[in-house]
Protein backbone atom coordinates (compact mmCIF):
# COMPACT_ATOMS: atom_id res chain seq x y z
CA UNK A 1 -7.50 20.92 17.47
CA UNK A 2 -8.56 18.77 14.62
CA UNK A 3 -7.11 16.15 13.24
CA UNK A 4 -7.50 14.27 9.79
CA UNK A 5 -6.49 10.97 8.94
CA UNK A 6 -5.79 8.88 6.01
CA UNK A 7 -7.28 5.70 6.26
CA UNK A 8 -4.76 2.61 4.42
CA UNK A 9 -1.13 2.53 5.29
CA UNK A 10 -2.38 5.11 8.68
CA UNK A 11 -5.03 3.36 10.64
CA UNK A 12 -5.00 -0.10 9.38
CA UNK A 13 -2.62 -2.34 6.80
CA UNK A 14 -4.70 -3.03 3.55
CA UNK A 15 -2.51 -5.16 1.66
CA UNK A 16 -3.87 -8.78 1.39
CA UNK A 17 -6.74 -7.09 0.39
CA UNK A 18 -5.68 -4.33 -2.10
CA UNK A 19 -3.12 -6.21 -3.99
CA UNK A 20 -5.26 -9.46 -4.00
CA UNK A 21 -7.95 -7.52 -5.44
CA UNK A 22 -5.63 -5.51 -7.72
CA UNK A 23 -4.89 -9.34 -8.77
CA UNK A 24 -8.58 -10.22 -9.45
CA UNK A 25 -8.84 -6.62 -11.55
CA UNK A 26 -5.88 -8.48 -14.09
CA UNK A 27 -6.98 -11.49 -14.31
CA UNK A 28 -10.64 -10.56 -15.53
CA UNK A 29 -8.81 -8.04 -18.17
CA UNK A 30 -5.80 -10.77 -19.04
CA UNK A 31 -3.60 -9.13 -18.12
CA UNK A 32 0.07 -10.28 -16.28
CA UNK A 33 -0.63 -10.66 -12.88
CA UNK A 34 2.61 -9.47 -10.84
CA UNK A 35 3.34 -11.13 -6.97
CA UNK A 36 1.78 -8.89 -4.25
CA UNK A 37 4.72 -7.30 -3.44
CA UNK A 38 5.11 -5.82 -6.49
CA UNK A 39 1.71 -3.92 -6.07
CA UNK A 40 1.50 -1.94 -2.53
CA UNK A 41 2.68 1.33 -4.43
CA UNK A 42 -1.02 1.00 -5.21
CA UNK A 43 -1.86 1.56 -1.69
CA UNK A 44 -2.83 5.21 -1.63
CA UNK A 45 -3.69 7.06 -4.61
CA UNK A 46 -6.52 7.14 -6.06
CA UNK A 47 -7.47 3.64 -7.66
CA UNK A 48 -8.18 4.96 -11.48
CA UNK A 49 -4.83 6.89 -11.49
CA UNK A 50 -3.17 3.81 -10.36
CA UNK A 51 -4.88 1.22 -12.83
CA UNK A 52 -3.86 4.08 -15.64
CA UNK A 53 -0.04 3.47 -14.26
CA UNK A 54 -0.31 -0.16 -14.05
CA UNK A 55 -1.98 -0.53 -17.42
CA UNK A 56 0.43 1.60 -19.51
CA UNK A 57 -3.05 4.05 -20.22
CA UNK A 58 -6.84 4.92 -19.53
CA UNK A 59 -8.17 2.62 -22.08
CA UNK A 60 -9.25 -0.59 -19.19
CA UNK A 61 -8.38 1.62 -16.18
CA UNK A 62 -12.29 2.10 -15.32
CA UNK A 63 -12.88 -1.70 -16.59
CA UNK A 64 -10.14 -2.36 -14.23
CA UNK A 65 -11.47 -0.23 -11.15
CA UNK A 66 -14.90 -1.98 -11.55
CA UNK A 67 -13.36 -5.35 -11.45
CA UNK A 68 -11.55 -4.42 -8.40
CA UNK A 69 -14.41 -3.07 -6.49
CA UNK A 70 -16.14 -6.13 -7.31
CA UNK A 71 -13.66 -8.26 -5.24
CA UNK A 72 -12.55 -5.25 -3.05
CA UNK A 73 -16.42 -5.19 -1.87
CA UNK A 74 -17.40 -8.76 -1.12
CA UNK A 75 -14.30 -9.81 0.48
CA UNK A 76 -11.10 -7.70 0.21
CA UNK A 77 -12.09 -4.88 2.59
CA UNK A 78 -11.72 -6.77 5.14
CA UNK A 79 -8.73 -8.65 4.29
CA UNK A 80 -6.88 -5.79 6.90
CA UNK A 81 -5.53 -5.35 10.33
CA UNK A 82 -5.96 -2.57 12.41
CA UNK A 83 -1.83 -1.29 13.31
CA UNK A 84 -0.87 -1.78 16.24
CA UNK A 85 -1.73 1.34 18.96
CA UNK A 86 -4.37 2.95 16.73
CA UNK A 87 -7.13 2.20 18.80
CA UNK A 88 -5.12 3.73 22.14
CA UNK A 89 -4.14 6.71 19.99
CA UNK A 90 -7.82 7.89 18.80
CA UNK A 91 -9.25 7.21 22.51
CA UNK A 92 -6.32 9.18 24.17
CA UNK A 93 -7.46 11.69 20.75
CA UNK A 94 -11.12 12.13 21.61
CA UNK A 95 -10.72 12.37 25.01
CA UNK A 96 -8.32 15.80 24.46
CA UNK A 97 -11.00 16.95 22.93
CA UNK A 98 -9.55 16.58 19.45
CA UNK A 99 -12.19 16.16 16.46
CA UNK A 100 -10.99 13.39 14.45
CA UNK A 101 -12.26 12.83 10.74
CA UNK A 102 -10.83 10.25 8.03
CA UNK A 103 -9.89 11.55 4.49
CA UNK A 104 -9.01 8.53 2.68
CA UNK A 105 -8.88 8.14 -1.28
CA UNK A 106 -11.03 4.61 -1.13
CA UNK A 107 -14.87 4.96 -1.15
CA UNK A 108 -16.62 6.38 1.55
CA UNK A 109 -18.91 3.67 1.57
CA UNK A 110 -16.29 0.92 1.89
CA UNK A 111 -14.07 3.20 4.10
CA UNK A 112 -17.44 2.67 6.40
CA UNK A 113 -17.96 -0.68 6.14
CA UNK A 114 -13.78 -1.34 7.53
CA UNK A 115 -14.28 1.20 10.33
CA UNK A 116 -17.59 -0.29 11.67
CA UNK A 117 -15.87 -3.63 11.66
CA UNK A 118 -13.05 -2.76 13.54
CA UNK A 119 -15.38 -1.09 15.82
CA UNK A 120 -13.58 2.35 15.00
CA UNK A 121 -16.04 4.54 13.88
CA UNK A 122 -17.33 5.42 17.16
CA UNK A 123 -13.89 7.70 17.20
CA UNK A 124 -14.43 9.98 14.04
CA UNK A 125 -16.85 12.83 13.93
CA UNK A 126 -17.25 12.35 9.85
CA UNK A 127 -15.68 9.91 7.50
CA UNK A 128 -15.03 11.34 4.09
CA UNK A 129 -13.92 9.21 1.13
CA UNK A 130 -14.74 8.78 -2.50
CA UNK A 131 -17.81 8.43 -4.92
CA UNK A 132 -18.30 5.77 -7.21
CA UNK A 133 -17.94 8.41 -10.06
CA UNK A 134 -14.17 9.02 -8.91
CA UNK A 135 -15.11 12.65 -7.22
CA UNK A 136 -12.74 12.95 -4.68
CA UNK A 137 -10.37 10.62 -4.65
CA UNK A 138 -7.85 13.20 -5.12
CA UNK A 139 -6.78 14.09 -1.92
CA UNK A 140 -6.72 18.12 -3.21
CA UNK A 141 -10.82 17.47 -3.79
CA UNK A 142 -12.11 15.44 -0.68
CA UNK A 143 -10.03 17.61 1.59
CA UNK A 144 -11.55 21.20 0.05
CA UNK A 145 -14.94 19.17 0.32
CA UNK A 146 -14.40 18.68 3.92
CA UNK A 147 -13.72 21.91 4.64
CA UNK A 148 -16.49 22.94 2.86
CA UNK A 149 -18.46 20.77 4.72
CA UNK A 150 -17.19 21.22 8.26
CA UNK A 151 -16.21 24.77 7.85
CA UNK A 152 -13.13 24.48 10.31
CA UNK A 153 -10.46 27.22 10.17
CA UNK A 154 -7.21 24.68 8.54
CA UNK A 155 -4.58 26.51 10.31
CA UNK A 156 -6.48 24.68 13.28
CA UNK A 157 -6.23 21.33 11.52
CA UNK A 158 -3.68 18.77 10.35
CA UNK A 159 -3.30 15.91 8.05
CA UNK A 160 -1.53 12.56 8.95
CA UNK A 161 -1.15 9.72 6.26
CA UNK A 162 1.76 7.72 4.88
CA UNK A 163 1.69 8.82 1.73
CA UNK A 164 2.71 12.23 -0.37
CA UNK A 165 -0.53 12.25 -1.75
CA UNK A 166 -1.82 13.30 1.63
CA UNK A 167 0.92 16.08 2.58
CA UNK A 168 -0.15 17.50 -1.20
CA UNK A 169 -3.90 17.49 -0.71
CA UNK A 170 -3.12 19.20 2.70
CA UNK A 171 -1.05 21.65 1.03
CA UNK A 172 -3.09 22.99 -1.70
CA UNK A 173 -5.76 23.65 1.37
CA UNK A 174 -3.35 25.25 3.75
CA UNK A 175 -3.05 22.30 6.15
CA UNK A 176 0.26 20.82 8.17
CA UNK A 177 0.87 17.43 7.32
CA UNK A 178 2.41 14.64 9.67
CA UNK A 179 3.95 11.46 7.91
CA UNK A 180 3.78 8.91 9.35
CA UNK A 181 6.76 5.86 8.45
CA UNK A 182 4.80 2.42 9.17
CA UNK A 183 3.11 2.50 6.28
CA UNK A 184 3.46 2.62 2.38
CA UNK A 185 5.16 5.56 1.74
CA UNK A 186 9.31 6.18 1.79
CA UNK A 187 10.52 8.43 4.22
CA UNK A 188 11.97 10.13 1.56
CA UNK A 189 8.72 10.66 -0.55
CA UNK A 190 7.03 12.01 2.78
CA UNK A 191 10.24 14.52 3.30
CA UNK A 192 9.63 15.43 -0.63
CA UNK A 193 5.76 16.41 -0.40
CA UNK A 194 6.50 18.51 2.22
CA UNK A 195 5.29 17.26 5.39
CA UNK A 196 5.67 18.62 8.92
CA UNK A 197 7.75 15.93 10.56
CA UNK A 198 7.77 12.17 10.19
CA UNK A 199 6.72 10.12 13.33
CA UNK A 200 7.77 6.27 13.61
CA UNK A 201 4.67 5.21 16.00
CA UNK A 202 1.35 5.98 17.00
CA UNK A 203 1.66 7.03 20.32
CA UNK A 204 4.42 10.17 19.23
CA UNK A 205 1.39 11.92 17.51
CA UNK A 206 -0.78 13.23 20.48
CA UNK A 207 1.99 15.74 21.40
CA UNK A 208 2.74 17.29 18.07
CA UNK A 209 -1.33 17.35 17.46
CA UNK A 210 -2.53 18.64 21.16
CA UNK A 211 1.34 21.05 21.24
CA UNK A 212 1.25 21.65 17.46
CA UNK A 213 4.24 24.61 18.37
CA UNK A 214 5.86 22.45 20.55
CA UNK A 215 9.54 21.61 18.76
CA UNK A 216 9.12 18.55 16.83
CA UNK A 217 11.25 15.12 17.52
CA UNK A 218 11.79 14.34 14.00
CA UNK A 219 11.72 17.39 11.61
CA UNK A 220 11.72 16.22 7.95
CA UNK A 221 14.45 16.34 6.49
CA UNK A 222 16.71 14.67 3.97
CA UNK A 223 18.94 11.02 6.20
C-alpha cells in the first residue's frame, strides 16, 4: 500500500508560523493586518491563490508571496509542532511495509527543511512540494507529477490531509482520500470534497490504509 500525506494541518500544526508570516507579507505591502486567527483558512492552499483571496486580486499577490517566503524561510518554518502521535503512526507505517510520500502545497525545499528538523524525513520515500515558480502547488499538479514520477498504480494509493484541496487533487488522479479532523479543514468541507471517511486521530489510520476494504468507522457523511 502507499500512502500520501499532506504536510500542514496533517503531520505538524503550522500556524504561528504561517499566519505570522502571512502578517509580515501585509505589513511590507500596507496593508490591514488581521489577528492570527483570522488567517489559518490560509493553511492549505496554495499560497498565491490565497494572497489573491486575501488581497481582493492578483495585482500584489506574487509581491505578497515573496514577502512571505522571506519571513516563512528564515524563521517561520519552524515556528511548528509536530501533532501529537505522528511520529508512532509513520514508524508503525513503514514497518507494514507501507511507502509513505508527502504531497504538500508549500515548497519542496522548505517542506525539507521542517521534516529534517523534526527528524521525520527518515519515514518518507520522496517528499514532493512546490517550485518557486508556483508549479505544483495545486494539489491536481504535484499529485499527477508524483505519479509520474513514482509510477505507482493509484487504486493502490491514498491521500490523507485536512483539507478539500487534498481529497480534490486525489480525485482528479483517481486516488481515495482520508480526512483527517485535527487540523484546518471543517468536517463538513472534508465530507463536501469527497473524501473516503474522516478519522479524529492518528493512530485510526493504519487500519483503513493496511485494510483499505475493511468497513470504515466513520464514513463521511453529512452530522
Amino acid at each position: 500500500m502507499i500512502a500520501l500525506l499532506d504536510l500542514d494541518g496533517t503531520l505538524t500544526d503550522p500556524k504561528t508560523g504561517i499566519t505570522r508570516s502571512v502578517q509580515y507579507a501585509l505589513e511590507r505591502l500596507g496593508r490591514p493586518v488581521p489577528e492570527a486567527d483570522a488567517l489559518t483558512w490560509m493553511i492549505g492552499p496554495p499560497l498565491i491563490a490565497g494572497f489573491t483571496e486575501l488581497l481582493g486580486g492578483s495585482d500584489d499577490a506574487q509581491d505578497a508571496v515573496r514577502f512571505y517566503r522571506e519571513r516563512y524561510g528564515d524563521v517561520g518554518l519552524f515556528e511548528n509542532e509536530v501533532y501529537a502521535g505522528i511520529p508512532a503512526l509513520l514508524q508503525d507505517l513503514r514497518e507494514e511495509d507501507v511507502r509513505l510520500y508527502v504531497a504538500t502545497s508549500k515548497l519542496q525545499v522548505f517542506a525539507r527543511r521542517i521534516l529534517d528538523h523534526f527528524e521525520l524525513s527518515q519515514f518518507f520515500s520522496e517528499i514532493y512540494g512546490s517550485e518557486p515558480d508556483n508549479r505544483n502547488a495545486d494539489k491536481r499538479d504535484l499529485i499527477r507529477h508524483i505519479l509520474e514520477q513514482e509510477r505507482f498504480d493509484p487504486a493502490r494509493a491514498v491521500m490523507i490531509g485536512d483539507r478539500k484541496h487534498d481529497a480534490i487533487g486525489a480525485k482528479a488522479n483517481g486516488l481515495a482520500t482520508i480526512g483527517v479532523t485535527w487540523g484546518y479543514g471543517s468536517r463538513q468541507e472534508l465530507i463536501e470534497a469527497g473524501v473516503a471517511c474522516l478519522v479524529d486521530a492518528p493512530h485510526e489510520l493504519p487500519e483503513l490504509i493496511l485494510s483499505p476494504t475493511a468497513p470504515m468507522p466513520r464514513q463521511a457523511s453529512a452530522p
